[in-house]
C-alpha atoms as a PDB file:
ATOM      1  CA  UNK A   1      -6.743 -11.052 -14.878  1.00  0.00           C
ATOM      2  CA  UNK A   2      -8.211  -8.470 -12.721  1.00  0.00           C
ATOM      3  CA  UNK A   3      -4.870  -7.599 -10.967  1.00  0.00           C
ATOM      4  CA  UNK A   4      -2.999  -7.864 -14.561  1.00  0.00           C
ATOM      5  CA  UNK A   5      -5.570  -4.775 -15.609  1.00  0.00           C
ATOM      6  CA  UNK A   6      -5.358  -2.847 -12.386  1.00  0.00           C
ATOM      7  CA  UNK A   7      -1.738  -2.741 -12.078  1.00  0.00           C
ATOM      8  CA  UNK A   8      -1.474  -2.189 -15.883  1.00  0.00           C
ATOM      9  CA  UNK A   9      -3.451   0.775 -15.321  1.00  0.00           C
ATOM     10  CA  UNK A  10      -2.144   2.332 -12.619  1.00  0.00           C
ATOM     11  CA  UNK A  11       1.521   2.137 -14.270  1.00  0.00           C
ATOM     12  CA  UNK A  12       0.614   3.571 -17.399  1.00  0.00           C
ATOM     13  CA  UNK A  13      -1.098   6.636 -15.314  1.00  0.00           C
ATOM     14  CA  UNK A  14       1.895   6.857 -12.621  1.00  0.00           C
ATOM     15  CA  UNK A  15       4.621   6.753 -15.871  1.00  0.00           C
ATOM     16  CA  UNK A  16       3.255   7.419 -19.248  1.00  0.00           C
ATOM     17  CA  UNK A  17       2.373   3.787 -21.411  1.00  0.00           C
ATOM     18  CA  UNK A  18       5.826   3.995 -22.904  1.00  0.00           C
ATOM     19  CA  UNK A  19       7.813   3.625 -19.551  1.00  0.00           C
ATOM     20  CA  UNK A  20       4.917   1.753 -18.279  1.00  0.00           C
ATOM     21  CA  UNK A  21       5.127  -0.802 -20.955  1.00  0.00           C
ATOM     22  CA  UNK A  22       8.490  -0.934 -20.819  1.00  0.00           C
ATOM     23  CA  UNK A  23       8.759  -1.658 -16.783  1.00  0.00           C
ATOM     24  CA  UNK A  24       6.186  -4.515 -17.355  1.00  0.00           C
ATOM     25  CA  UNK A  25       8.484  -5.633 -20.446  1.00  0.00           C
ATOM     26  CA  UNK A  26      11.511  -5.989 -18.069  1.00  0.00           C
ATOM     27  CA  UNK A  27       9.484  -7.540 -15.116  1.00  0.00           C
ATOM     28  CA  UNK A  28       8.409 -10.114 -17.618  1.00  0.00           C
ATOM     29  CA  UNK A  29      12.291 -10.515 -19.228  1.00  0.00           C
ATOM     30  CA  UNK A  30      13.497 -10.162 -15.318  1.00  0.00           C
ATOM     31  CA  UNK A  31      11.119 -13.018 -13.809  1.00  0.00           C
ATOM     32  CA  UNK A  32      11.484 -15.027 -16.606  1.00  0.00           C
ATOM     33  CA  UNK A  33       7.454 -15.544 -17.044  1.00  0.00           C
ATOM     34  CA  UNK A  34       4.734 -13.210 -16.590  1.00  0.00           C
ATOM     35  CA  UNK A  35       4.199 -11.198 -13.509  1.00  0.00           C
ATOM     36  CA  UNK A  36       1.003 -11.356 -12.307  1.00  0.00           C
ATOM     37  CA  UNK A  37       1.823 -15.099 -11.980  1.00  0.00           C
ATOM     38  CA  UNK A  38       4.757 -14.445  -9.603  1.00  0.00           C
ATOM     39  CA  UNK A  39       3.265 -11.863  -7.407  1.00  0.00           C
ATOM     40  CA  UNK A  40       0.527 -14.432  -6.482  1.00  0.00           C
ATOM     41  CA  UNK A  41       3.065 -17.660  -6.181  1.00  0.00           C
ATOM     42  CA  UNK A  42       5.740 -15.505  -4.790  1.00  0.00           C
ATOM     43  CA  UNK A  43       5.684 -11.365  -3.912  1.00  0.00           C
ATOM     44  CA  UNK A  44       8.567 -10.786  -2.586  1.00  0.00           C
ATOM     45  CA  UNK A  45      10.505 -12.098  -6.132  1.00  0.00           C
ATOM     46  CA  UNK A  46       8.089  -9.649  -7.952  1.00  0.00           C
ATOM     47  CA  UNK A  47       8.963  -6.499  -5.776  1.00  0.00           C
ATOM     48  CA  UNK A  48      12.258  -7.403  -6.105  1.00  0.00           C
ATOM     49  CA  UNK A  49      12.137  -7.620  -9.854  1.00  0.00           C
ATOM     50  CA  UNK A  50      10.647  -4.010  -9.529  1.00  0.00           C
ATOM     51  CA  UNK A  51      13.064  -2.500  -7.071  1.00  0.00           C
ATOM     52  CA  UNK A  52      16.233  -3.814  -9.905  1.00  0.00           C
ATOM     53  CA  UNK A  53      14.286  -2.066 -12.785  1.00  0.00           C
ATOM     54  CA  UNK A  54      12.100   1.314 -10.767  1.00  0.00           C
ATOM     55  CA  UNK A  55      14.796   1.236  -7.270  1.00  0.00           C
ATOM     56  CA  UNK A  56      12.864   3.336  -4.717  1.00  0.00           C
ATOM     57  CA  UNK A  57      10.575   3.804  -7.510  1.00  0.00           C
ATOM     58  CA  UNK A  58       9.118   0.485  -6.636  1.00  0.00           C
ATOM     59  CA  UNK A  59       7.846   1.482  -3.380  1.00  0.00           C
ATOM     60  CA  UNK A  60       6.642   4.498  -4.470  1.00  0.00           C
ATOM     61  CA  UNK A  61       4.404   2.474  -7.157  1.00  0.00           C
ATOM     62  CA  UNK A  62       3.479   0.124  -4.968  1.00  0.00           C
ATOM     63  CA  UNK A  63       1.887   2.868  -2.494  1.00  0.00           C
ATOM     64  CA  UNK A  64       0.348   4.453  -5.624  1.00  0.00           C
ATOM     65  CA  UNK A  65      -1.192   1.400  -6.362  1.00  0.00           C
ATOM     66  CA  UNK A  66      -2.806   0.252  -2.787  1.00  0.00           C
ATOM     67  CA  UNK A  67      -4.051   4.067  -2.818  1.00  0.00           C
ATOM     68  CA  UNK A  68      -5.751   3.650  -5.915  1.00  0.00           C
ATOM     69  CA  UNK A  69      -7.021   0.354  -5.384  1.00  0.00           C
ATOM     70  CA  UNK A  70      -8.589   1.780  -2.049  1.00  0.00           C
ATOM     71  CA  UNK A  71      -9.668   4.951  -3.621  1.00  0.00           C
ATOM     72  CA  UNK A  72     -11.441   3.459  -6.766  1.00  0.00           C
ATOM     73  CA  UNK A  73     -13.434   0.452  -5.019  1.00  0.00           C
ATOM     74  CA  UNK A  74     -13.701   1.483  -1.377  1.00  0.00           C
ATOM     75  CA  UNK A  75     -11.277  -0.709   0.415  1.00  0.00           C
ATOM     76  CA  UNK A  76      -8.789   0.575   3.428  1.00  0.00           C
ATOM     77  CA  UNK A  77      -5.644  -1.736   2.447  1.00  0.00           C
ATOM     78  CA  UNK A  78      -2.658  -0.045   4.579  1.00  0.00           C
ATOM     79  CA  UNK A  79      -0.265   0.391   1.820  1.00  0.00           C
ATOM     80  CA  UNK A  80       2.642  -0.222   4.060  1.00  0.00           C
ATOM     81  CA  UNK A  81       1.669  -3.114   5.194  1.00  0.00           C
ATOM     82  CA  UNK A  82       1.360  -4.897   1.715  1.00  0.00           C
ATOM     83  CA  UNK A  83       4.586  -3.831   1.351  1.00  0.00           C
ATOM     84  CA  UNK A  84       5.951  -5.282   4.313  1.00  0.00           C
ATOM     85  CA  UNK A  85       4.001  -8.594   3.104  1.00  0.00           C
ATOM     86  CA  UNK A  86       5.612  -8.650   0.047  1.00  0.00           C
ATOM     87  CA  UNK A  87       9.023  -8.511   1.585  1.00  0.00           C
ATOM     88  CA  UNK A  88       8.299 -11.301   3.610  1.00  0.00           C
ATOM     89  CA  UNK A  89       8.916 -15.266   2.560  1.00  0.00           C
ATOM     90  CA  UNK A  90       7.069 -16.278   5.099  1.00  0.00           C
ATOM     91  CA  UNK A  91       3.993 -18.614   3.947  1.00  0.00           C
ATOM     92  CA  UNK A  92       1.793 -16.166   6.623  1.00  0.00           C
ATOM     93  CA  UNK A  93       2.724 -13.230   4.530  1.00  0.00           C
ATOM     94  CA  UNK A  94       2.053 -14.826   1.316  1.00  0.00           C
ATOM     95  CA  UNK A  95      -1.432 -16.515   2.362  1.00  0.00           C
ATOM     96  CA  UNK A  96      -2.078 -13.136   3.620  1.00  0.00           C
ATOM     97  CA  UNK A  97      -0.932 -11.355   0.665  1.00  0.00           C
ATOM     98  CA  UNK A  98      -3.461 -13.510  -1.244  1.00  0.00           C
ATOM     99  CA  UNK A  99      -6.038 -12.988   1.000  1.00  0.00           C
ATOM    100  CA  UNK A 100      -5.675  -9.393   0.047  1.00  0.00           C
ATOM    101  CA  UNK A 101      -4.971 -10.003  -3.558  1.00  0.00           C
ATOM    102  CA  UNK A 102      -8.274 -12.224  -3.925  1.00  0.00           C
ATOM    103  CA  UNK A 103     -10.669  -9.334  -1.921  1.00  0.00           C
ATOM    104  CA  UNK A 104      -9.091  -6.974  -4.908  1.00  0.00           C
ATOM    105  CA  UNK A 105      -9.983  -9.279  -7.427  1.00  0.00           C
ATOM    106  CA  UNK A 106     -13.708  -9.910  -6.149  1.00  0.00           C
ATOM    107  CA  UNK A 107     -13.782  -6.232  -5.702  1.00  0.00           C
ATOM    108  CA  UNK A 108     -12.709  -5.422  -9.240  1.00  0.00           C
ATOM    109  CA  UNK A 109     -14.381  -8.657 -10.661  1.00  0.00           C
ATOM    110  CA  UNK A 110     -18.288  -7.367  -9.005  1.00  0.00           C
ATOM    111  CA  UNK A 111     -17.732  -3.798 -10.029  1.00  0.00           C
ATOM    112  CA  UNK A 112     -17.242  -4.871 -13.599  1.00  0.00           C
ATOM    113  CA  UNK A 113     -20.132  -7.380 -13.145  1.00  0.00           C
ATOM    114  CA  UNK A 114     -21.934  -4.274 -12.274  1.00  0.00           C
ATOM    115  CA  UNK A 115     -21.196  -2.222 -14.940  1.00  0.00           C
ATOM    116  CA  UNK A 116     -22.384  -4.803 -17.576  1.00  0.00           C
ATOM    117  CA  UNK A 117     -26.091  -4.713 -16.059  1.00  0.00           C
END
């Protein structure tokens, strides 16, 4: 749910809420279910589904994305790297990929904890 916000976020800064919207509306049409659900079973299907609707665009978001993550709750994720990870179908990559996903989410998930005491 975290990642769902985040990402929402950080597309609807990086391309307005209308093209933002409509990128998550094709990712959802493209993968068949939603999203956030893929890129945790499967990454390199969900950066695929963005490269078909964004192209380079995808990689571009994708580095806008690690940047903010690391910029907005202090982490030093090498934005490259993800990306290489979520090219990969090896399990490694994925495990790792979740590894990474899950220190976003407790990230995100104490901050807000935070910010309701």
């Amino acid at each position: 749910m975290f990642f769902r916000e985040l990402f929402r976020e950080i597309l609807y800064s990086s391309l307005g809420e209308s093209a933002g919207g409509a990128v998550l509306l094709f990712m959802r049409i493209n993968l068949g279910r939603d999203p956030y659900e893929v890129i945790w079973e499967d990454p390199k299907t969900f950066y695929h589904a963005m490269e078909r609707i964004l192209g380079a665009g995808a990689k571009v978001i994708i580095n806008l994305m690690v940047m903010n993550i690391n910029a907005k709750y202090g982490l030093n994720i090498n934005a490259e790297h993800f990306i290489d990870l979520m090219h990969s179908s090896d399990q490694r990559s994925v495990e790792e990929m979740r590894l990474i996903l899950k220190r976003i989410a407790d990230c995100v998930g104490g901050r807000m904890k935070n910010e309701w005491h």
